[in-house]
Protein backbone atom coordinates (compact mmCIF):
# COMPACT_ATOMS: atom_id res chain seq x y z
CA UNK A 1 74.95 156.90 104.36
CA UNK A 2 71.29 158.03 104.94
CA UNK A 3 71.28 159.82 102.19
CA UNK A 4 72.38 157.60 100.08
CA UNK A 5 69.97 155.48 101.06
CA UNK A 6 66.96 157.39 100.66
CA UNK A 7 68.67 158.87 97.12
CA UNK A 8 68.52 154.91 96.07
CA UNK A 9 64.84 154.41 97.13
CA UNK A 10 64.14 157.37 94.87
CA UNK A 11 65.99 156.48 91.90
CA UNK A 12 64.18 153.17 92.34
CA UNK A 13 60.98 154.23 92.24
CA UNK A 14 61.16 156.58 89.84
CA UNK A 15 64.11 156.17 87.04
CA UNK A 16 65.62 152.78 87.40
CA UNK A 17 63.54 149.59 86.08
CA UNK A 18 65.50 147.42 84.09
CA UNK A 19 68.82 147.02 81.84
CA UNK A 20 66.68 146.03 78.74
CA UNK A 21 64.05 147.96 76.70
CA UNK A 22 60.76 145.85 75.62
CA UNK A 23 58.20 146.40 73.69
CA UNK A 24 54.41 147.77 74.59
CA UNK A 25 51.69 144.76 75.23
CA UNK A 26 49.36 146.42 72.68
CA UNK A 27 49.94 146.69 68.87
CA UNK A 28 51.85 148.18 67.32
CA UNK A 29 54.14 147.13 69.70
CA UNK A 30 57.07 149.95 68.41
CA UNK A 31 55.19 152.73 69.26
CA UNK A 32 54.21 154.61 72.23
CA UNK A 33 50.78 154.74 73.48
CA UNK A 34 48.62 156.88 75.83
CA UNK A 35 49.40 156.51 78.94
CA UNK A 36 46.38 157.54 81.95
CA UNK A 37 47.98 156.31 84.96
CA UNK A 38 51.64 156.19 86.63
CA UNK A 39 53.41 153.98 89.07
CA UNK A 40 52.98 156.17 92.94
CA UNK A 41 50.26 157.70 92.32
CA UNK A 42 48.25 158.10 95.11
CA UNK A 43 44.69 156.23 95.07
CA UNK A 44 42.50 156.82 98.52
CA UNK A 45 45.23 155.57 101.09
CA UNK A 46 47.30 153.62 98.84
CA UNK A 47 50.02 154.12 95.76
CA UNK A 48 49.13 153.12 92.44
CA UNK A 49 51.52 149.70 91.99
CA UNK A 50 51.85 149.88 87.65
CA UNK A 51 50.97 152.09 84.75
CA UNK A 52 48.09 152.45 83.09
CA UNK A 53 47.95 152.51 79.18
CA UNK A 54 44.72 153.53 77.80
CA UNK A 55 43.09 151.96 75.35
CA UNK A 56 39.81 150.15 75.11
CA UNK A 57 38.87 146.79 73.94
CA UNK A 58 42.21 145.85 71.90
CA UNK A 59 44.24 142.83 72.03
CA UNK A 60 46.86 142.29 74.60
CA UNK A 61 49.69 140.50 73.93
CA UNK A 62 52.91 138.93 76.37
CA UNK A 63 55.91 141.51 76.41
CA UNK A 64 58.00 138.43 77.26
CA UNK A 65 57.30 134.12 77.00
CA UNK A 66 56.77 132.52 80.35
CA UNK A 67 54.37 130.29 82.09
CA UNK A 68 51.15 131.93 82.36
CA UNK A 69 49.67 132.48 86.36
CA UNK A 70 46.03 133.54 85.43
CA UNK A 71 43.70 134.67 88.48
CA UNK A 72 42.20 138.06 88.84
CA UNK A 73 45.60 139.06 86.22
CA UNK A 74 47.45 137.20 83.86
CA UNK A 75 50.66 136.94 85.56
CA UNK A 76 53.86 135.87 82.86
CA UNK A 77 57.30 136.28 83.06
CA UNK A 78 58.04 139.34 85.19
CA UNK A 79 55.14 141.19 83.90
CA UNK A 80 51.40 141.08 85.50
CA UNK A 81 48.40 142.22 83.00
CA UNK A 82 45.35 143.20 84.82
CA UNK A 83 42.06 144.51 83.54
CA UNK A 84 41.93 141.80 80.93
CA UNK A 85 39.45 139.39 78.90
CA UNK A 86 42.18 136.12 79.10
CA UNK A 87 42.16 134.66 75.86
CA UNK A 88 40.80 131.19 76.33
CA UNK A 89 43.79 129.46 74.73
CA UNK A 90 46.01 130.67 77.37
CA UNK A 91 46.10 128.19 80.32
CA UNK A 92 47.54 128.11 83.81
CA UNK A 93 50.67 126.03 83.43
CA UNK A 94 51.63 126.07 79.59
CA UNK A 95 53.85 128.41 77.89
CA UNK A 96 53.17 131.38 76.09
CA UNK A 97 56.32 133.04 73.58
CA UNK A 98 56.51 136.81 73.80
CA UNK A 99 53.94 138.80 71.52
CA UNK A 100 51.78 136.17 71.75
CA UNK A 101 47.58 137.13 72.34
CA UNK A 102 46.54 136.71 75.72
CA UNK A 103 43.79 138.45 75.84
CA UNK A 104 41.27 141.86 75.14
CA UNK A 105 41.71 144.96 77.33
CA UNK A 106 38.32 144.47 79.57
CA UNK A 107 37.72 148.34 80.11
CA UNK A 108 39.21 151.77 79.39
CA UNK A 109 42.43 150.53 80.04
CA UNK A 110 45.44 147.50 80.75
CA UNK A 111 47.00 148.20 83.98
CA UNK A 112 50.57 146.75 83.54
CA UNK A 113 52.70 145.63 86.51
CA UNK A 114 56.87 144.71 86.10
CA UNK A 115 57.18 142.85 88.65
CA UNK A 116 61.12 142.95 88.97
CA UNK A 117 61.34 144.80 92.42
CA UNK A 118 60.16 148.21 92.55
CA UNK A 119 60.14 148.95 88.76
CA UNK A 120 58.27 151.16 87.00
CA UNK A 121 57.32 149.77 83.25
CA UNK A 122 57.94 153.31 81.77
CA UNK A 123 61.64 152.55 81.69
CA UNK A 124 61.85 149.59 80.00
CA UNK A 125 58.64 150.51 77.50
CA UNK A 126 60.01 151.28 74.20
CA UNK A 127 59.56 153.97 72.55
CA UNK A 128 58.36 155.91 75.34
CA UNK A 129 59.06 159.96 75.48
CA UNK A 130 57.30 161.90 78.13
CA UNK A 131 57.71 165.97 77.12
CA UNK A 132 55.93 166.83 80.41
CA UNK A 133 58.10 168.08 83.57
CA UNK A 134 55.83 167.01 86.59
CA UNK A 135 54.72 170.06 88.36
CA UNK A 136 55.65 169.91 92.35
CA UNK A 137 52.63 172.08 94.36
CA UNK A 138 54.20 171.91 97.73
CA UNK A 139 56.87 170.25 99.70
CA UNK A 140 56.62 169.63 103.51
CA UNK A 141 59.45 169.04 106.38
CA UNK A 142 58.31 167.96 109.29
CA UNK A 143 60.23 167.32 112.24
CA UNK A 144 58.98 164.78 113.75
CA UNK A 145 61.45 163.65 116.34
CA UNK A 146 64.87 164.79 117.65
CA UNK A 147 66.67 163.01 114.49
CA UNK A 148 63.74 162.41 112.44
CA UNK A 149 61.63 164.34 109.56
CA UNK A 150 58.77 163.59 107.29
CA UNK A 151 59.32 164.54 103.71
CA UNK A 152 55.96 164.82 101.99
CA UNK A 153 55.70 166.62 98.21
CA UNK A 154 52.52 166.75 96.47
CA UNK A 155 53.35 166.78 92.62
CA UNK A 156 51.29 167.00 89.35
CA UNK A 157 52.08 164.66 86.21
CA UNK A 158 49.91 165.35 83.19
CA UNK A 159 49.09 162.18 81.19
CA UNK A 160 50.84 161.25 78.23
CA UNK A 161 49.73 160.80 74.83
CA UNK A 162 50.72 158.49 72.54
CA UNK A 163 53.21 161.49 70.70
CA UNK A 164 54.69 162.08 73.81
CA UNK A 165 52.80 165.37 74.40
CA UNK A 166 50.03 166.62 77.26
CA UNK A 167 46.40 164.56 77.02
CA UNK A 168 45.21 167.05 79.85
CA UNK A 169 43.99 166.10 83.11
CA UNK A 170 46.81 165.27 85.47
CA UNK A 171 47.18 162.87 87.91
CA UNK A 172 48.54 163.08 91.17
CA UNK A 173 51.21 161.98 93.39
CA UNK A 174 51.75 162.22 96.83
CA UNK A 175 55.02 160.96 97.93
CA UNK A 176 55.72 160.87 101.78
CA UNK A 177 58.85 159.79 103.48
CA UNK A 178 60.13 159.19 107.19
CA UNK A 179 64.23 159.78 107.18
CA UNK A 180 66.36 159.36 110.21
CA UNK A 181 68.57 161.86 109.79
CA UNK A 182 71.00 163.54 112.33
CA UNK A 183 70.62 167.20 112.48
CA UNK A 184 74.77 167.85 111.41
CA UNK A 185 73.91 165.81 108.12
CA UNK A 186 71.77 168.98 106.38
């Protein structure tokens, strides 16, 4: 049952997002776009929570209407925009349809959160092809009681252009989990 468990957690984190496809926040909105940053990565003692799309200074607009939340992101719907100029006819409160403008990229890049449990936006962004297999550097079991181990891989994703092919550089990924396993269950 373990197993399954920790199976689940993975197919979470990495496959499973939603049961619909939307378009990308950035025109055009039916096409794929560079993307510079994934959801896990690791950052300096912490995962990366969202994806990064890069692009620089262009419009953003709402994948889906809602009620805007605007603090240090423009929070609508189940989707969280951060790294963003909010476009001053978007207020706290009043509703904003789906491809509407909310604002200008403030940076290199829009970091997008979907906010619908542990979901990664690369499944529902559509198109979206990634042609890259991750590379995995090194796996780690560590026993680390009588019916415990610490799974820890260290991985390599390259970044993804906007055809679906290598932008060079990589990022990283460090995933690390505890299991409680009993030793008869391997």
């Amino acid at each position: 049952m373990k197993k399954l468990i920790f199976i689940f957690i993975l197919w979470n984190l990495f496959f499973v997002n939603s049961t619909r496809a939307y378009n990308w926040p950035v025109s055009p909105f039916d096409s794929q776009h560079t993307i510079t940053a994934t959801l896990g990565e690791y950052r300096s003692g912490h995962l990366h929570a969202g994806v990064d799309i890069g692009e620089t200074n262009v419009p953003i607009y709402a994948i889906e209407g809602g009620t805007p939340s605007i603090r240090s992101c423009v929070t609508i719907g189940r989707f969280t925009y951060c790294h963003i100029t909010p476009d001053p006819k978007i207020v706290n409160g009043y509703p904003v349809a789906a491809q509407e403008k909310i604002g200008t990229i403030a940076g290199t890049h829009l970091h997008l959160n979907d906010n619908a449990g542990a979901a990664n936006p690369l499944a529902g962004l559509s198109p979206f092809n990634d042609t890259e297999f991750p590379v995995v550097n090194q796996v780690i079991i560590e026993k680390t009681g009588e019916t415990t181990f610490n799974i820890k891989a260290n991985a390599n994703d390259f970044r993804v252009c906007a055809d679906g092919g290598n932008c060079g550089g990589h990022t990283h990924l460090l995933v690390s989990y505890e299991i409680n396993l009993l030793h008869s269950n391997f």
